[in-house]
Protein backbone atom coordinates (compact mmCIF):
# COMPACT_ATOMS: atom_id res chain seq x y z
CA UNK A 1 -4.13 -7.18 16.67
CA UNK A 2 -4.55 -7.20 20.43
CA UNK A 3 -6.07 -3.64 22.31
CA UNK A 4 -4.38 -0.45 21.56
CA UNK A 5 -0.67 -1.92 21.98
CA UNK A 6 -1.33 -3.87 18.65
CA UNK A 7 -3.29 -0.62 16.70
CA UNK A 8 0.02 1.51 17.91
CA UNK A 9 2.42 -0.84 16.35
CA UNK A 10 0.23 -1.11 13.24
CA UNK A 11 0.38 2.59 12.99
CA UNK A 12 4.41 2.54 13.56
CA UNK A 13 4.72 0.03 10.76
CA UNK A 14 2.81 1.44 8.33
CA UNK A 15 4.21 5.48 9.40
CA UNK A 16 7.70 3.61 8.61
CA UNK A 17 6.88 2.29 4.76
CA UNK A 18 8.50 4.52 1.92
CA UNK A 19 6.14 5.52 -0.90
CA UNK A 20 6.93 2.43 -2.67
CA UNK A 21 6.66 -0.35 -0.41
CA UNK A 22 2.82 1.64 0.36
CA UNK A 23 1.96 1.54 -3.33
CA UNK A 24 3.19 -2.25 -3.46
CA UNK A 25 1.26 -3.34 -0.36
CA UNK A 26 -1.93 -1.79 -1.62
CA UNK A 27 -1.91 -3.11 -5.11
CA UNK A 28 -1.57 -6.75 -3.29
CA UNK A 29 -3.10 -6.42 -0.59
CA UNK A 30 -4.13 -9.77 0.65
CA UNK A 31 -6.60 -9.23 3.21
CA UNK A 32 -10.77 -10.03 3.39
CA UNK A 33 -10.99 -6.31 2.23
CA UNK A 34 -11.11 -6.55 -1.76
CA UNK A 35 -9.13 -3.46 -3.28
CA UNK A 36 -9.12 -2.79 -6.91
CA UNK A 37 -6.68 0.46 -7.39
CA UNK A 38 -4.56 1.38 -10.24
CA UNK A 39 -0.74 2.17 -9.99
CA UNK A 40 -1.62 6.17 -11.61
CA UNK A 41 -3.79 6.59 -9.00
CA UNK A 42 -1.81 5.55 -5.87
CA UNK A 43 0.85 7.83 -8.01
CA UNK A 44 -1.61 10.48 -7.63
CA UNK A 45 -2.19 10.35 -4.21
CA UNK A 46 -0.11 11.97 -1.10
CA UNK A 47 2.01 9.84 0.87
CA UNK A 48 -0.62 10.42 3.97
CA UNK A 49 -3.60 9.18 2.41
CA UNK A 50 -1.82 6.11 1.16
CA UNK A 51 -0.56 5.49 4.61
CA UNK A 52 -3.98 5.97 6.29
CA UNK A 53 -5.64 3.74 3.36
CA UNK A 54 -3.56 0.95 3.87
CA UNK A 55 -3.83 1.25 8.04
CA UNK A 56 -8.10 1.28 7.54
CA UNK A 57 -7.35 -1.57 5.46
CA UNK A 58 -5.23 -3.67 7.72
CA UNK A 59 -7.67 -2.66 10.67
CA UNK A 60 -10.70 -3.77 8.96
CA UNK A 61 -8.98 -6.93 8.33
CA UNK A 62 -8.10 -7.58 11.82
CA UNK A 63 -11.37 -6.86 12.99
CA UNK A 64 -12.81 -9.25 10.49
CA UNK A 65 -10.39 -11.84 11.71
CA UNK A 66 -11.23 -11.66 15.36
């Protein structure tokens, strides 16, 4: 992720991800970042905060990577 171009698209992509594809890209999440959450609880959260988890998570990771 280059300058603020790269965060805006990262914030388009994610703002663009149905509940589903969220909770399915947070239970695998791939990055550095080591995530350990259960499906009931990304069920219990609202769609924002598993949007903004998942973009501090992908940030973090590109930070780490660069």
């Amino acid at each position: 992720m280059s300058g603020e171009f790269g965060f805006e698209k990262l914030c388009s992509e994610v703002a663009e991800l149905s509940r589903n594809e969220l909770k399915a890209r947070l239970l695998h999440f791939q990055g550095r970042l080591k995530m350990d959450f259960t499906e009931a609880y990304l069920d219990s959260l609202a769609l924002d905060k598993l949007r903004h988890i998942l973009l501090a998570a992908l940030a973090v990771d590109a930070r780490k990577r660069a």
